[in-house]
C-alpha atoms as a PDB file:
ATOM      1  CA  UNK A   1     -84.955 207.869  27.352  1.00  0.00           C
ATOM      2  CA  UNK A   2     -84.206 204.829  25.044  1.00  0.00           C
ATOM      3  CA  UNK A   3     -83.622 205.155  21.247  1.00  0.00           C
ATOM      4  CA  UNK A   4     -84.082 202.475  19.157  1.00  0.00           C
ATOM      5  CA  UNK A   5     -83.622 202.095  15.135  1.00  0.00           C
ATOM      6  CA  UNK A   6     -86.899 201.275  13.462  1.00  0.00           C
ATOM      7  CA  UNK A   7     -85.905 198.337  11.948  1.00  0.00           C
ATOM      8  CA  UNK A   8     -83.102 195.939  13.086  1.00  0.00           C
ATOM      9  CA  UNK A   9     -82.130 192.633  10.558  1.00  0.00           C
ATOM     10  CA  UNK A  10     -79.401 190.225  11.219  1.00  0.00           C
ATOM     11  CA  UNK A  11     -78.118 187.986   8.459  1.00  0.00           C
ATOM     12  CA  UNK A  12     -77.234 184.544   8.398  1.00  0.00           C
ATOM     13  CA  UNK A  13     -75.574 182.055   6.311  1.00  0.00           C
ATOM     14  CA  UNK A  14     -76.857 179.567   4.810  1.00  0.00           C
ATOM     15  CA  UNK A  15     -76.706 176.647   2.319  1.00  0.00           C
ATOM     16  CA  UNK A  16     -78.979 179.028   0.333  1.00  0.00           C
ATOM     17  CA  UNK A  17     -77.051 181.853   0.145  1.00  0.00           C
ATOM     18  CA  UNK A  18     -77.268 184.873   3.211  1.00  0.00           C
ATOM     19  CA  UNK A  19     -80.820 185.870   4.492  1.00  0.00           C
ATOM     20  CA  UNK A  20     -82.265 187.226   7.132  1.00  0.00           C
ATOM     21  CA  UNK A  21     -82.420 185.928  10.087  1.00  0.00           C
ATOM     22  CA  UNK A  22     -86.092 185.021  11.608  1.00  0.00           C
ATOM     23  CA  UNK A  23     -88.047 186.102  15.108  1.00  0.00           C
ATOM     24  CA  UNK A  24     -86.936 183.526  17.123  1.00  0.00           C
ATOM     25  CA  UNK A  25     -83.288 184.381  16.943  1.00  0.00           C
ATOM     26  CA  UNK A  26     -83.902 188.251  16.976  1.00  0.00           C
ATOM     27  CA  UNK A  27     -85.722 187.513  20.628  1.00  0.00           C
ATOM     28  CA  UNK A  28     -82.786 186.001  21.694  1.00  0.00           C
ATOM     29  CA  UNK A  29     -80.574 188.205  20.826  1.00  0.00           C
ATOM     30  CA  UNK A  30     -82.919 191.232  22.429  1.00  0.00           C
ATOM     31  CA  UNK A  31     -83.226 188.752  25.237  1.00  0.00           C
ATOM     32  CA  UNK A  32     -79.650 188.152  26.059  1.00  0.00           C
ATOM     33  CA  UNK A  33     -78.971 192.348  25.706  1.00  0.00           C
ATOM     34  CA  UNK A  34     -82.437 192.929  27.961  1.00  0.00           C
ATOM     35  CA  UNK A  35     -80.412 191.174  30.599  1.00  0.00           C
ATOM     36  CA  UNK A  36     -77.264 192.679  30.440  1.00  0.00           C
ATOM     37  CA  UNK A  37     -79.265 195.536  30.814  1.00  0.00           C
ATOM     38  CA  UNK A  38     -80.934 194.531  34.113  1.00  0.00           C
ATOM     39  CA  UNK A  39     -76.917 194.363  35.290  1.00  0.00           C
ATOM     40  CA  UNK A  40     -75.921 190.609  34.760  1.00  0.00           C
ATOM     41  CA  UNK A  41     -72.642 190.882  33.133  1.00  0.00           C
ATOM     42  CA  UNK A  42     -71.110 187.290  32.902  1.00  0.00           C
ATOM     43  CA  UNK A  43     -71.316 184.932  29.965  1.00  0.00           C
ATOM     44  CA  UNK A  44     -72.308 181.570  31.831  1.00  0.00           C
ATOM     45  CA  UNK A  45     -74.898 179.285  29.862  1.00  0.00           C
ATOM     46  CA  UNK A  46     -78.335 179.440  28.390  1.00  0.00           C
ATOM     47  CA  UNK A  47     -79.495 182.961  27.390  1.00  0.00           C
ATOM     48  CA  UNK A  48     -76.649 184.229  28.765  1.00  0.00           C
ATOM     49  CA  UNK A  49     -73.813 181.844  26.921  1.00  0.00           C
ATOM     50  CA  UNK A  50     -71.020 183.715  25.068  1.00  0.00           C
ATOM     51  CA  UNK A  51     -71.684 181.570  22.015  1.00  0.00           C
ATOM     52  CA  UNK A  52     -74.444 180.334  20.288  1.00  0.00           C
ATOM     53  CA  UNK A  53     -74.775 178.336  17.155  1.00  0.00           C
ATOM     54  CA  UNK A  54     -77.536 179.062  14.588  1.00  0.00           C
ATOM     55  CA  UNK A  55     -79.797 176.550  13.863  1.00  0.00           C
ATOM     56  CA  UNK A  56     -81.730 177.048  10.620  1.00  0.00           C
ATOM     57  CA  UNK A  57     -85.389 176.139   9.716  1.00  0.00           C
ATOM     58  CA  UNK A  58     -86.346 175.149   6.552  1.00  0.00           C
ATOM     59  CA  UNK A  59     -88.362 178.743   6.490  1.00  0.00           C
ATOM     60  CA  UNK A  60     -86.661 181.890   8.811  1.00  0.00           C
ATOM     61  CA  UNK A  61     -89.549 181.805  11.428  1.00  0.00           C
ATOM     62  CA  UNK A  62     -88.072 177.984  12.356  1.00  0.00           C
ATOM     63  CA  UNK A  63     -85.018 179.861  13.371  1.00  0.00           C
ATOM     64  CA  UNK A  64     -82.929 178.934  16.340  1.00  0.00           C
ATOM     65  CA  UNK A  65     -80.011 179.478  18.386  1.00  0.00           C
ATOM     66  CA  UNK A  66     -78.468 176.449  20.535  1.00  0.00           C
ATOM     67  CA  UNK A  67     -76.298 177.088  23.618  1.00  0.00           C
ATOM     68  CA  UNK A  68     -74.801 174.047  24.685  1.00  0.00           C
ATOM     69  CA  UNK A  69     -77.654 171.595  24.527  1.00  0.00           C
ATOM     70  CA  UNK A  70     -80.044 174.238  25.213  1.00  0.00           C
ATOM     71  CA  UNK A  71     -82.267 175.574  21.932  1.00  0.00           C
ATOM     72  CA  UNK A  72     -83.767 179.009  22.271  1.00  0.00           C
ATOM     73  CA  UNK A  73     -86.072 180.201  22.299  1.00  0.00           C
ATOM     74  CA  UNK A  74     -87.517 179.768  24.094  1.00  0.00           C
ATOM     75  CA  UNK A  75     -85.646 181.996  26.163  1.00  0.00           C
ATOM     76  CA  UNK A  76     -84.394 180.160  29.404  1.00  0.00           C
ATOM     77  CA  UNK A  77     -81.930 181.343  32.031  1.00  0.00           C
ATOM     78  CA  UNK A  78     -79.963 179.412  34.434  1.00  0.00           C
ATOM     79  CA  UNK A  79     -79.882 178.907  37.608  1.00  0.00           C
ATOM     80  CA  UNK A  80     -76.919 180.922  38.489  1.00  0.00           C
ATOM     81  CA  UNK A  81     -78.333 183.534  35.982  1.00  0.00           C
ATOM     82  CA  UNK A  82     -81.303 184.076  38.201  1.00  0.00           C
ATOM     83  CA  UNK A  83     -79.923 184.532  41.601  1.00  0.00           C
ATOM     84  CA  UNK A  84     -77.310 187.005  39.884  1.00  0.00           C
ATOM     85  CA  UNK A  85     -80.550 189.051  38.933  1.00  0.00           C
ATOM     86  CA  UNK A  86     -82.098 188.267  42.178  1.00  0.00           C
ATOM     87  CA  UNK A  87     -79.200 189.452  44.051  1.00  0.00           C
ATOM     88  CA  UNK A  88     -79.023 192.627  41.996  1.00  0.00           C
ATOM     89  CA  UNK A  89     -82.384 193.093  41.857  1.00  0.00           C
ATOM     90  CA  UNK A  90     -83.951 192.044  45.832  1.00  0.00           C
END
């Protein structure tokens, strides 16, 4: 059985002042946890990078988290990310 809180918000920073933060970067964030979930447990890039930078719309729903050179969403997974799921998953 899965609980979940009703709501979730996640501030960020900005010139502004602190807000919260829009859709785009909550389904990253649910995406990157969805696959731990499925059992890949490395940091390597994309979706699955340790750190990601904010990247702030003029409005929250233009939202969005870089990895590298990679902006999400949308959500992408590497290479190596996918055969790690294939592998657990096949």
């Amino acid at each position: 059985m899965l609980f979940a809180a009703p709501h979730v918000a996640v501030a960020i920073n900005t010139p502004s002042g602190q807000r919260n933060a829009g859709p785009g970067i909550l389904e990253v964030i649910v995406g990157h946890e969805l696959v731990h979930a499925l059992g890949h447990d490395k940091h390597n890039s994309h979706l699955m990078a340790q750190t990601m930078q904010k990247e702030m719309g003029d409005r929250a729903a233009q939202d969005r988290l870089r990895a590298g050179t990679i902006y999400l969403p949308p959500l992408s997974l590497s290479d190596e990310s996918v055969r790690t799921l294939q592998s657990i998953w096949a």
